[in-house]
Protein backbone atom coordinates (compact mmCIF):
# COMPACT_ATOMS: atom_id res chain seq x y z
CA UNK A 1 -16.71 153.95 -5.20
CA UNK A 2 -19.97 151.76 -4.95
CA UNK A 3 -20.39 151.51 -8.34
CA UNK A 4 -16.76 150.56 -9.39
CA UNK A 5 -17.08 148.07 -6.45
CA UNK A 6 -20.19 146.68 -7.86
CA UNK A 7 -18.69 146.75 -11.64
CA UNK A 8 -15.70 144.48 -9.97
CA UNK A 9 -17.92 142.18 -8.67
CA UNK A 10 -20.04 141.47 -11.05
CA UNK A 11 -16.55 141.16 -13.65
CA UNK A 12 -15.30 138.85 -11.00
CA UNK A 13 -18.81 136.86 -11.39
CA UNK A 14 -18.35 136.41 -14.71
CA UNK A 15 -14.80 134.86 -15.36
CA UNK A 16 -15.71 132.49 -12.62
CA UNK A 17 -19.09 131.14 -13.39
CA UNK A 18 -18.09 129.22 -16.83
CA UNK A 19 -15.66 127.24 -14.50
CA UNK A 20 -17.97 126.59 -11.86
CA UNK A 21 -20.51 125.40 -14.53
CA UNK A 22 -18.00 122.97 -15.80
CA UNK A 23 -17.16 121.85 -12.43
CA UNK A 24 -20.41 121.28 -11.27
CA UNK A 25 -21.36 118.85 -14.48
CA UNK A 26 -23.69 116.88 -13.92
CA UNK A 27 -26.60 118.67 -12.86
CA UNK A 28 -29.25 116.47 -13.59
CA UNK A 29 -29.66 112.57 -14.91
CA UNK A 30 -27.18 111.98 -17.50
CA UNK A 31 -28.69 109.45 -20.43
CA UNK A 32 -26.07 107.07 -22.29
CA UNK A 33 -27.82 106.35 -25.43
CA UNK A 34 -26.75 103.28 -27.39
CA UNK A 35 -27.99 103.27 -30.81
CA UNK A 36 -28.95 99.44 -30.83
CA UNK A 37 -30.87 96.94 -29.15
CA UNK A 38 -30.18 95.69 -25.73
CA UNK A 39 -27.50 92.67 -25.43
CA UNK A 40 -25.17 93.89 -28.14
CA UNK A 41 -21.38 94.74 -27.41
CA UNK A 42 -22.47 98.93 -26.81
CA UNK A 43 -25.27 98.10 -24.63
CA UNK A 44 -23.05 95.80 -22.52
CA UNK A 45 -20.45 98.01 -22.21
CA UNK A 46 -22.55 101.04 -21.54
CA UNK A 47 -24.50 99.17 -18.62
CA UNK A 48 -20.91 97.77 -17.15
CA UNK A 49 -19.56 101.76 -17.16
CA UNK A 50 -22.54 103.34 -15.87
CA UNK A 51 -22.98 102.64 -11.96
CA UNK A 52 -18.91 103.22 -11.50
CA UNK A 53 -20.20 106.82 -13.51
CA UNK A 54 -23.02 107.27 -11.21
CA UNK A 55 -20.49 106.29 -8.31
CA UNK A 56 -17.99 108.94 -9.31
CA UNK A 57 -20.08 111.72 -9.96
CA UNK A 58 -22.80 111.53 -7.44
CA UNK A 59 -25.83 111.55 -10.43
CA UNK A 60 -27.32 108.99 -12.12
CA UNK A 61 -26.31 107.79 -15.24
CA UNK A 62 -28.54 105.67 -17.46
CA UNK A 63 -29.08 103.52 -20.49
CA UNK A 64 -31.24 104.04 -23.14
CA UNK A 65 -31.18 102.21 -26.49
CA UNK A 66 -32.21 104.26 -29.53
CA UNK A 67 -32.20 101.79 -32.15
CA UNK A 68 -32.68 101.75 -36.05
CA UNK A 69 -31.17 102.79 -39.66
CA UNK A 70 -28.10 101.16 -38.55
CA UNK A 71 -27.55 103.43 -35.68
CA UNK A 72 -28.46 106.54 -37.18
CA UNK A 73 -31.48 107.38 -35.10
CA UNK A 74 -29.73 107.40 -31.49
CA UNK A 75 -26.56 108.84 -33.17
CA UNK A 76 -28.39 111.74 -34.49
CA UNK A 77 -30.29 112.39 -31.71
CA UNK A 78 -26.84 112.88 -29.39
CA UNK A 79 -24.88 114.71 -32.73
CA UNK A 80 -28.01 117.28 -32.52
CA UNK A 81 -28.36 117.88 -28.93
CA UNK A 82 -27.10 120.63 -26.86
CA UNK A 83 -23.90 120.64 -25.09
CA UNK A 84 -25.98 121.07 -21.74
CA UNK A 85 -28.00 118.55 -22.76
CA UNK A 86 -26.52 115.59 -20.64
CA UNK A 87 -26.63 113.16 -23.64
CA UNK A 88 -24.11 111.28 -23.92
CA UNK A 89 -23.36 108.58 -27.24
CA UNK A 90 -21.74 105.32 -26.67
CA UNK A 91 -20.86 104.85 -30.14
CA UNK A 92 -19.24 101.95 -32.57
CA UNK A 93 -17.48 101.44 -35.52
CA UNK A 94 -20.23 100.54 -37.41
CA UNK A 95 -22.83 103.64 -36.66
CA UNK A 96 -19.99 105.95 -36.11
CA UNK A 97 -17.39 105.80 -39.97
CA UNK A 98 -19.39 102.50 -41.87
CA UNK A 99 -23.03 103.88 -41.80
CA UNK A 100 -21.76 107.34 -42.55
CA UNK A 101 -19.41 106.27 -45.38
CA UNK A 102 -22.52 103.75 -46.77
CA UNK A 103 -25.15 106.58 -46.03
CA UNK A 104 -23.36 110.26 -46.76
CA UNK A 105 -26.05 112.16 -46.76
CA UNK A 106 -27.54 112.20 -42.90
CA UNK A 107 -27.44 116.16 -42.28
CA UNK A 108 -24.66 115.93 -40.85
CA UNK A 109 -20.64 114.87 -40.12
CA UNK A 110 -20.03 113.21 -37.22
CA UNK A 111 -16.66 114.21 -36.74
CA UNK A 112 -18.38 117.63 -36.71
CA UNK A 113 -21.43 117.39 -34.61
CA UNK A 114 -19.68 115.10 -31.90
CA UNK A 115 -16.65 115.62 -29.72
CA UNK A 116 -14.90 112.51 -28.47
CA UNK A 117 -14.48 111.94 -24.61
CA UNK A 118 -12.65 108.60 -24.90
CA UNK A 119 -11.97 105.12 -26.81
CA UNK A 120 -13.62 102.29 -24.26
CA UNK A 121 -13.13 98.81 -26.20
CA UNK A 122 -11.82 97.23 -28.67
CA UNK A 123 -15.29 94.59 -29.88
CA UNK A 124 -12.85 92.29 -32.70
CA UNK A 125 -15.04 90.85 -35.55
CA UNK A 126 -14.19 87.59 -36.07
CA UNK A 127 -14.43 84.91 -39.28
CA UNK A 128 -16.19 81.30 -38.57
CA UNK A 129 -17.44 79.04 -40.41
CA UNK A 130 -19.87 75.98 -40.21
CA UNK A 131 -18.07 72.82 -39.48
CA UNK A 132 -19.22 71.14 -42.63
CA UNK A 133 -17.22 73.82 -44.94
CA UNK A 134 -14.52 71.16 -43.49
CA UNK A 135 -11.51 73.15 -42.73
CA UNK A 136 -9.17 73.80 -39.69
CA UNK A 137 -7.52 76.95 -40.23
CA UNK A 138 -7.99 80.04 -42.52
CA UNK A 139 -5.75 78.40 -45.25
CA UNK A 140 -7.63 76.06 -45.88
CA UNK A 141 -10.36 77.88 -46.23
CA UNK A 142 -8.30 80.40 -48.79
CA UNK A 143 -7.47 77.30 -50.57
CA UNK A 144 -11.31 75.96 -50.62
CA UNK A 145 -12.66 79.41 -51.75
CA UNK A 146 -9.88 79.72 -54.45
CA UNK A 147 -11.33 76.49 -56.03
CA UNK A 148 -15.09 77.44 -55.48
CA UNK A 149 -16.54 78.66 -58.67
CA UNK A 150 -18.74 81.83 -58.20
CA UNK A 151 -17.78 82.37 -54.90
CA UNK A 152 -19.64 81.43 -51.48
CA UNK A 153 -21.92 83.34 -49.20
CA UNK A 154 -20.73 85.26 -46.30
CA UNK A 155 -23.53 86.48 -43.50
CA UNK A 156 -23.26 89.54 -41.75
CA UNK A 157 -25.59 91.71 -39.73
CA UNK A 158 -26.45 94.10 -41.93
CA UNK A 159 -25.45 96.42 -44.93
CA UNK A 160 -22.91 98.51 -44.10
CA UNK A 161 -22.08 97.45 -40.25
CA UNK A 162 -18.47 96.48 -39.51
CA UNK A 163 -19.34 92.66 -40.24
CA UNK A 164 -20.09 93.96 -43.59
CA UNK A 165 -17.30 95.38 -44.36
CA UNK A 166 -14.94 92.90 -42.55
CA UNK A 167 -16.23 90.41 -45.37
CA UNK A 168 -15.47 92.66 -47.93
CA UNK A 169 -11.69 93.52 -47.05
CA UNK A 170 -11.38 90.03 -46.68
CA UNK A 171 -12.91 89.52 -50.54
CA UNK A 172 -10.07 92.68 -51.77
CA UNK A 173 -6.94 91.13 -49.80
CA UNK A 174 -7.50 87.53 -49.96
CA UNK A 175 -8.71 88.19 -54.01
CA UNK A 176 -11.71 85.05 -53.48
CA UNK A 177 -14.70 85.59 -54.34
CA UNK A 178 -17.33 86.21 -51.79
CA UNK A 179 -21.34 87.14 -51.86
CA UNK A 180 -22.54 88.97 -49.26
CA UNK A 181 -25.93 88.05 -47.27
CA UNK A 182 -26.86 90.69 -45.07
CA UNK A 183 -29.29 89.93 -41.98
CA UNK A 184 -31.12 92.03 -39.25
CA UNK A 185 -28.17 91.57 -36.79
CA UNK A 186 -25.85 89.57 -35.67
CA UNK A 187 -28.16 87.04 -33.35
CA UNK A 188 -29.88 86.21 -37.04
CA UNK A 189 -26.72 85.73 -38.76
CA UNK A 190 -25.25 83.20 -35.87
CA UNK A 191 -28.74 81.13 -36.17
CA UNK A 192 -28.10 80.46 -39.92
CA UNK A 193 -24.65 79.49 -39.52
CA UNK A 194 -25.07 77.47 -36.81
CA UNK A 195 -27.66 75.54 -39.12
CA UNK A 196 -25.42 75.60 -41.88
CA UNK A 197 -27.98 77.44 -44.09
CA UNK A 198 -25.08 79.70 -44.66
CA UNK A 199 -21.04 78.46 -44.33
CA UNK A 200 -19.41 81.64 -43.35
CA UNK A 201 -19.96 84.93 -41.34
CA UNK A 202 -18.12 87.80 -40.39
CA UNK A 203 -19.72 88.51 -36.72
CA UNK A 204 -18.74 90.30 -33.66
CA UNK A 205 -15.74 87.95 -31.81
CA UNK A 206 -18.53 87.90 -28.63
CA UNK A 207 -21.42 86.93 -30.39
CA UNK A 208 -19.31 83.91 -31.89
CA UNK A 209 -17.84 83.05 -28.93
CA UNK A 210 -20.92 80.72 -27.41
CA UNK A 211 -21.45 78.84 -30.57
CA UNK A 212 -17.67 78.32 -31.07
CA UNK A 213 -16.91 76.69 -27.69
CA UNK A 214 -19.73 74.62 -27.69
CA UNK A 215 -18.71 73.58 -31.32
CA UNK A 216 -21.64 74.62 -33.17
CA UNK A 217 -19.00 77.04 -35.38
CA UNK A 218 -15.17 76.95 -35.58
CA UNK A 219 -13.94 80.70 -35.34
CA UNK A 220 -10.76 80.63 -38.04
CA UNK A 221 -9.53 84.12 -37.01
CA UNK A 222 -10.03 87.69 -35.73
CA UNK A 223 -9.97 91.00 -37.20
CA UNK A 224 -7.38 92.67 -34.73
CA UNK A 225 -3.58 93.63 -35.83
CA UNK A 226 -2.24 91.36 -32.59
CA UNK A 227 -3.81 88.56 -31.05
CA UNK A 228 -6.14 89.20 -28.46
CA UNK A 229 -4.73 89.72 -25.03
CA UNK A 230 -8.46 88.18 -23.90
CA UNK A 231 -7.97 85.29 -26.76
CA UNK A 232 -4.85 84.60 -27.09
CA UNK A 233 -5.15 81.50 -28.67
CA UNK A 234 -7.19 82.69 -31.63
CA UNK A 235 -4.91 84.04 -34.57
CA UNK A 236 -5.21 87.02 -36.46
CA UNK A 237 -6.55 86.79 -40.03
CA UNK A 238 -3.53 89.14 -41.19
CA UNK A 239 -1.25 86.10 -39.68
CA UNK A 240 -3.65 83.30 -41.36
CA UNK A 241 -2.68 84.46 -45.05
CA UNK A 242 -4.85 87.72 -45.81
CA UNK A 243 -2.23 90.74 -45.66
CA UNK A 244 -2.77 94.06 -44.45
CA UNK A 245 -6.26 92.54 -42.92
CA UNK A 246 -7.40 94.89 -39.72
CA UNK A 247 -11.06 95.49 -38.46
CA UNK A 248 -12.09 96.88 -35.10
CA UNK A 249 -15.56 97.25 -34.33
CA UNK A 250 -14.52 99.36 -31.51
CA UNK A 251 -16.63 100.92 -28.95
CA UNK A 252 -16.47 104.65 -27.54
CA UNK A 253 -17.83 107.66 -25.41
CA UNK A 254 -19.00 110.83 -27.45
CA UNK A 255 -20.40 114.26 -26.54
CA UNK A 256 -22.35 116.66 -28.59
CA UNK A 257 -19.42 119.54 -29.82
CA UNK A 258 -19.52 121.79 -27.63
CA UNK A 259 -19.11 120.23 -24.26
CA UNK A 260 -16.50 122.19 -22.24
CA UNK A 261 -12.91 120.39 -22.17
CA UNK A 262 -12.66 120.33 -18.31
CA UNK A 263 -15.99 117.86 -18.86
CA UNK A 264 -14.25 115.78 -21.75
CA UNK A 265 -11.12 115.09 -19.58
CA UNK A 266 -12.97 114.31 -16.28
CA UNK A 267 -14.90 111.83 -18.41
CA UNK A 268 -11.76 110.13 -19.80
CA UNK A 269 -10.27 109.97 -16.82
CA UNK A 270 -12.61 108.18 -14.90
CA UNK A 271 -13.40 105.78 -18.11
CA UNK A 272 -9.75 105.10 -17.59
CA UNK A 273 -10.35 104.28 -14.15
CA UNK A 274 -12.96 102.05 -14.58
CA UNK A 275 -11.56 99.78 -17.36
CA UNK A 276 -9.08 99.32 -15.30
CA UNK A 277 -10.41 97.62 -12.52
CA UNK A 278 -9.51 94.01 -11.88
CA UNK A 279 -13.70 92.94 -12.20
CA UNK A 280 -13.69 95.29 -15.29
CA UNK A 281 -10.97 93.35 -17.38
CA UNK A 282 -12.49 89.54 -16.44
CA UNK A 283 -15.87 90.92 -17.86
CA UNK A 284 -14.40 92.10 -20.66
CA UNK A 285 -12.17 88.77 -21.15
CA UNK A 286 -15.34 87.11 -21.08
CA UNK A 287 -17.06 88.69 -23.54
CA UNK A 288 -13.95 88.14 -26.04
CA UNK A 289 -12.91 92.22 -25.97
CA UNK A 290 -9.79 94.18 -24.77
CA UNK A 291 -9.79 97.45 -23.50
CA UNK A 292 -9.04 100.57 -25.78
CA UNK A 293 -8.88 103.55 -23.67
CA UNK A 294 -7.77 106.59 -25.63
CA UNK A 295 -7.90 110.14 -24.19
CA UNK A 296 -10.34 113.11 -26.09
CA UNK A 297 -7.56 113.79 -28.45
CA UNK A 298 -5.98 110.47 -29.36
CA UNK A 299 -10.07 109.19 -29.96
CA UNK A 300 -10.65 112.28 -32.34
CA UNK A 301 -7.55 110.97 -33.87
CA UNK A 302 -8.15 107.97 -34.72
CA UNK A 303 -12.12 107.98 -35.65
CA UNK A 304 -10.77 110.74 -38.18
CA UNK A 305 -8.31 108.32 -39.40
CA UNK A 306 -10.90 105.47 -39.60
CA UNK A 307 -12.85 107.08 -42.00
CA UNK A 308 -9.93 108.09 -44.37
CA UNK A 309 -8.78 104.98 -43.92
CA UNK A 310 -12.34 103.31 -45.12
CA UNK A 311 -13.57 105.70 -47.64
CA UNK A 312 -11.42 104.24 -50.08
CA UNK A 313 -12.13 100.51 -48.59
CA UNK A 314 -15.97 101.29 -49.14
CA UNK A 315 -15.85 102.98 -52.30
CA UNK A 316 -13.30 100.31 -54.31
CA UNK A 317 -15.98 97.30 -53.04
CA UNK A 318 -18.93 98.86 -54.22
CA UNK A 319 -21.23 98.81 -50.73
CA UNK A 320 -24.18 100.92 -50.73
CA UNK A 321 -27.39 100.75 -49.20
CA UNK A 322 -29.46 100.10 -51.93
């Protein structure tokens, strides 16, 4: 009798200790790592999310930018982590479907290696030019660049980010000719513009946003499919005259596969909560970005159909790294 009481107990023990470890996440410091410098749109959005995290759960929760190779070295270092490892990736459009489709071969498939706890922001890129290009809307820029023999440069902030590619959808549904010059980030890119050393750039809508209101650029359009709920006042570039135009350099939360699912959902529902909150939305309408909060499933979704939806995109321009 002790022994089948024992052999019950310890049965029971084990059916209810994988909850309890799921409930009981976090049990130590839990690291957001942002694959880029500090001041971009991730690192912004990571530091506005973590003390409502740290709030909620009762740990602490905090930054730490892993930066190079586009984003590949803090990416990697979440995608090959354990599940218990209590790193989490606050990922973009650019490090997360452009690197990977520019750079195959990194050892291994996002999609794979990382499980998505929720969609956070949607970062718009955004087309300006220098004022001395001397136009006032993106048709008469079309018209300018359809008249321009060989083309004219476009900055962005690096081979292969979402600026990047932004200029070259615009290049395949407008049918102008564009040359891309690629720069070390975005903060370089804005500096030549603003000095007219080169007339266009595809940038991040909040990087622009400064020079544009002081008048140092004029932004023309965005990359969103509906004007920004933020910026309402800026048009679309699919509205402007470039058809079937959409690019989100969108921020989100990912886990290394693995983590349990009680774990993914608490996460999305608190990232929910938080970019919901009154103070949440002004910061974000200041920084030119709407929310985009998408539970586990719908972000799995929709990363998945980002890259099918850009392999083709990145293949018919011709963008490499080389």
């Amino acid at each position: 009798m002790q022994r089948r009481g024992l052999a019950a107990a310890l049965a029971l023990l084990a059916a209810v200790r994988p909850g309890q470890a799921q409930e009981a996440w976090p049990q130590r410091t839990v690291t957001l790592v942002v694959p880029y410098a500090p001041g971009g749109s991730n690192d912004v959005v990571a530091r506005l999310l973590a003390p409502g995290l740290q709030a909620a759960y009762g740990r602490s929760f905090v930054v730490e930018n892993r930066t190079g190779a586009g984003g590949a070295i803090g990416m990697a270092q979440v995608a090959r982590a354990r599940p218990d490892s209590h790193l989490l990736l606050v990922s973009s459009a650019s490090n997360h479907v452009f690197n990977h489709l520019v750079v195959p071969d990194q050892g291994y498939d996002p999609r794979e290696a990382l499980v998505a706890m929720s969609m956070l922001v949607d970062v718009p890129n955004a087309l300006a030019v220098h004022p001395s290009v001397g136009v006032a809307d993106l048709a008469g820029l079309l018209a300018k660049l359809r008249t321009t023999p060989g083309g004219v440069s476009f900055a962005s902030s690096g081979v292969g980010s979402s600026n990047h590619l932004a200029g070259e959808l615009f290049r395949l549904r407008a049918g102008v000719p564009l040359n891309h010059v690629p720069y070390r980030g975005g903060g370089p890119a804005l500096t030549d513009l603003i000095a007219g050393t080169v007339p266009i750039a595809f940038l991040n809508l909040p990087t622009l946003l400064p020079a544009h209101e002081a008048g140092q650029v004029r932004i023309l359009g965005v990359g969103s499919r509906a004007r920004l709920r933020s910026r309402p006042e800026l048009p679309t570039i699919a509205e402007g005259g470039v058809p079937d135009y959409e690019v989100r350099s969108w921020t989100g939360l990912f886990a290394p596969r693995g983590t349990p699912q009680p774990v993914l959902e608490r996460m999305a529902a608190e990232t929910r909560r938080l970019l919901e909150e009154p103070a949440m939305q002004a910061r974000l309408a200041e920084l030119g970005s709407d929310s985009l909060w998408m539970d586990p499933d719908a972000t799995d979704a929709y990363v998945r159909a980002e890259f099918d939806r850009w392999g083709p995109i990145v293949r018919q321009a011709g963008v490499t790294n080389n």
